[in-house]
N, C-alpha and C. Protein backbone atom coordinates (compact mmCIF):
# COMPACT_ATOMS: atom_id res chain seq x y z
N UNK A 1 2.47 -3.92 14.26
CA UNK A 1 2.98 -3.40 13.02
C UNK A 1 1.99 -2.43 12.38
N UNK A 2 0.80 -3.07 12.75
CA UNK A 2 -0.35 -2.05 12.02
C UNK A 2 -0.18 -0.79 12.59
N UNK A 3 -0.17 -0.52 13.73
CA UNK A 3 -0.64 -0.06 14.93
C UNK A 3 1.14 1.50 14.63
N UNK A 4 1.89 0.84 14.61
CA UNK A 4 2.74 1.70 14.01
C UNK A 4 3.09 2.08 12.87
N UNK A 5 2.67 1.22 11.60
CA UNK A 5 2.09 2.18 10.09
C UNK A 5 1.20 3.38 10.27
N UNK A 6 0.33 3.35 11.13
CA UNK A 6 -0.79 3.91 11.75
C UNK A 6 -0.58 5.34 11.57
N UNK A 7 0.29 5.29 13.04
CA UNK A 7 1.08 5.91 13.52
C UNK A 7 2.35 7.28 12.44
N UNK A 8 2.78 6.47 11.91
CA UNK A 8 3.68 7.03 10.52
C UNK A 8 3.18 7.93 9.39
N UNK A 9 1.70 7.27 9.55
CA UNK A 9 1.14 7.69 7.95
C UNK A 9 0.25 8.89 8.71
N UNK A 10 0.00 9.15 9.96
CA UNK A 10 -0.76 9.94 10.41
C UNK A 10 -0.08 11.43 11.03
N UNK A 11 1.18 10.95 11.19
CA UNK A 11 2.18 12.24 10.70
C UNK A 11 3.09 12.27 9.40
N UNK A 12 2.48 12.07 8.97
CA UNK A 12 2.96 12.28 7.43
C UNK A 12 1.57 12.82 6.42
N UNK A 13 0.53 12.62 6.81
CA UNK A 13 -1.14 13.37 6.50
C UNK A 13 -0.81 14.43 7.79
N UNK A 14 -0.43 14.89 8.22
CA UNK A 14 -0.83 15.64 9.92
C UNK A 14 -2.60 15.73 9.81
N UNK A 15 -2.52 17.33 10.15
CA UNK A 15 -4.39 17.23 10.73
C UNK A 15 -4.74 17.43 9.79
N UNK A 16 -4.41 17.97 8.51
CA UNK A 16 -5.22 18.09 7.19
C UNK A 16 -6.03 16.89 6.82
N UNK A 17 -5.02 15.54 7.11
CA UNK A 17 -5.74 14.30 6.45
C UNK A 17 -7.13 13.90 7.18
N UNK A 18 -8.10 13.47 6.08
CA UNK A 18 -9.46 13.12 6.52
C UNK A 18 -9.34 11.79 7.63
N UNK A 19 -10.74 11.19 8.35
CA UNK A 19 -10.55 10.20 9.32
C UNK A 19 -10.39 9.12 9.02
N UNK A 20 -10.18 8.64 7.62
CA UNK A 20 -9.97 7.63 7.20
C UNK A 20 -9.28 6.88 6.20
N UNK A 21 -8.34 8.41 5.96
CA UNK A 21 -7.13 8.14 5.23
C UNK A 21 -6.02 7.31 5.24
N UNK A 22 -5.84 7.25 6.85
CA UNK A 22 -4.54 5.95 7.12
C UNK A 22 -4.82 5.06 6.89
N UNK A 23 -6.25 4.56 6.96
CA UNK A 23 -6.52 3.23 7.05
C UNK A 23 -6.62 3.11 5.48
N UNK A 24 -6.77 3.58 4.45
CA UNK A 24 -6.71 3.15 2.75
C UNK A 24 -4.97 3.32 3.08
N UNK A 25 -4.11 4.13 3.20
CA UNK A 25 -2.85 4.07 2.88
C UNK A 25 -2.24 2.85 3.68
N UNK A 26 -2.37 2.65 4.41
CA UNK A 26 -1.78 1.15 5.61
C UNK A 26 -2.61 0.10 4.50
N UNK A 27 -3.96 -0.23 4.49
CA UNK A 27 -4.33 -1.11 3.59
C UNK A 27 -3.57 -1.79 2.14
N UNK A 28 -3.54 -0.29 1.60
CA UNK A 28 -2.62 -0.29 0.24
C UNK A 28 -0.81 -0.64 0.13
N UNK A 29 -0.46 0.01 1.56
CA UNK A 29 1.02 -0.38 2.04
C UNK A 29 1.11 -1.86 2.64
N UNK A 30 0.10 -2.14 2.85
CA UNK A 30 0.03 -4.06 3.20
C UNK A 30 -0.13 -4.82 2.00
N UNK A 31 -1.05 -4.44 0.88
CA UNK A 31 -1.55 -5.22 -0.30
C UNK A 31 -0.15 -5.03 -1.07
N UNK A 32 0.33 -4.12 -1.38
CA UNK A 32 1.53 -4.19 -2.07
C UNK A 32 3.18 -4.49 -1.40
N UNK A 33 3.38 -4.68 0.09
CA UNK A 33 4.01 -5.55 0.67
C UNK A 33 3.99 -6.95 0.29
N UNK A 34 3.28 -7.49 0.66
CA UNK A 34 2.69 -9.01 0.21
C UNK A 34 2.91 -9.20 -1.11
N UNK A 35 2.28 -8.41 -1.62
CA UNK A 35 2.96 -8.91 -3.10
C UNK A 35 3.81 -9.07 -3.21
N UNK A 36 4.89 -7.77 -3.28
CA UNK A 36 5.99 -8.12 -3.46
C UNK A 36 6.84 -9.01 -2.91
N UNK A 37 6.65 -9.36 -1.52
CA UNK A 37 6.75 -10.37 -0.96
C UNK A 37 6.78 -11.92 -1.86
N UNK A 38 5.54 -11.83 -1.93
CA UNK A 38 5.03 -13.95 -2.85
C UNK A 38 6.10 -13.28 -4.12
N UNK A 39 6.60 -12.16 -4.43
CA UNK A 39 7.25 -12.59 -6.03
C UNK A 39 8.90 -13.10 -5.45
N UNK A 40 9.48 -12.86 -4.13
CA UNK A 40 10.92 -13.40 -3.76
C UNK A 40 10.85 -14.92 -3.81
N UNK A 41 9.73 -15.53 -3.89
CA UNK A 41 9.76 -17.15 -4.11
C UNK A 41 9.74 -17.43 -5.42
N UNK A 42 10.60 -18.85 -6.08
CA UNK A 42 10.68 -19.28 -7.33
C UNK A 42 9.63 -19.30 -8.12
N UNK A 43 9.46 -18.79 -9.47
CA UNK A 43 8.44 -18.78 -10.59
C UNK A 43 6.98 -18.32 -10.02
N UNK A 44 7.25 -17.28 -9.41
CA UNK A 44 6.36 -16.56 -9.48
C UNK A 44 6.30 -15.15 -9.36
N UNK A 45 5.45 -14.54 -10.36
CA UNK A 45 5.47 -13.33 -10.87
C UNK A 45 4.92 -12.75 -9.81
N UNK A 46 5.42 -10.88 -10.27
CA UNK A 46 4.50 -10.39 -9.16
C UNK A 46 3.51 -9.46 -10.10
N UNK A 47 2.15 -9.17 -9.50
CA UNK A 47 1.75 -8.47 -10.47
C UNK A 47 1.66 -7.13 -10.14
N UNK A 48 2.19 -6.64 -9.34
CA UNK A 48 2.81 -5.22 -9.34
C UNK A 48 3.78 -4.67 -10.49
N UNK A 49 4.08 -5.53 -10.95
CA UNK A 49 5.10 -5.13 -12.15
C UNK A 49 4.65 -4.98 -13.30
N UNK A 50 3.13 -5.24 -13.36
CA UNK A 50 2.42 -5.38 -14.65
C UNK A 50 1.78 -3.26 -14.70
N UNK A 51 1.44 -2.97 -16.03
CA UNK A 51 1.36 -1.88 -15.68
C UNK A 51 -0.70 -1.52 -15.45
N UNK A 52 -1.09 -2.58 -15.64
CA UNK A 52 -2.77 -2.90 -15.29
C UNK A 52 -2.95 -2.32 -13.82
N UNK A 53 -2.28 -3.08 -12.82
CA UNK A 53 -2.46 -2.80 -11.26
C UNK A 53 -1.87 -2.06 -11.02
N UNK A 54 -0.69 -1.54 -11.55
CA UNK A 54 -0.20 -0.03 -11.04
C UNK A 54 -1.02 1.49 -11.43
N UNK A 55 -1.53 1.05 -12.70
CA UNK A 55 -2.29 2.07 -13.10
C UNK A 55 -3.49 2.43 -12.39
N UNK A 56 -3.89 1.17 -12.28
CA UNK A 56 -5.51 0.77 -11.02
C UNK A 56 -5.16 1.24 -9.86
N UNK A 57 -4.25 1.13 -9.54
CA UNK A 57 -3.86 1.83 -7.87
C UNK A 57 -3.57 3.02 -8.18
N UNK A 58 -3.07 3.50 -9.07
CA UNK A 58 -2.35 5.25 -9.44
C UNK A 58 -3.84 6.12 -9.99
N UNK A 59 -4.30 5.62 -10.56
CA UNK A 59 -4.99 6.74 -11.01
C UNK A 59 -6.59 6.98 -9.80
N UNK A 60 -6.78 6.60 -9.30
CA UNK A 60 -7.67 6.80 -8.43
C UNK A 60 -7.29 7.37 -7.24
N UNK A 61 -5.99 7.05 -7.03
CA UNK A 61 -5.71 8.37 -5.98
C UNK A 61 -5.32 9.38 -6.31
């Protein structure tokens, strides 16, 4: 699965993107999978929805 995020995000940067760009975007596309993920189970929030961690992830890239 990694191995083909990889893959996706590295034609979607083509050759412009630096050598270590996929690996923060696959990282970041896993951390916010999962999340959203644990929030489809009962009483529990996700904190992607809060605007703290969206901002923390948005403004630095």
């Amino acid at each position: 699965m990694l191995l083909t995020l990889h893959k996706e995000f590295k034609t979607l940067l083509g050759p412009i993107g630096a050598n270590g760009s996929t690996f923060l975007f696959v990282s970041l596309f896993s951390i916010i999978l999962f999340n959203n993920f644990i929030g489809l189970f009962p009483y529990i929030f996700t904190s992607t929805s809060h605007l703290t961690l969206t901002l923390t992830l948005a403004l630095p890239l």
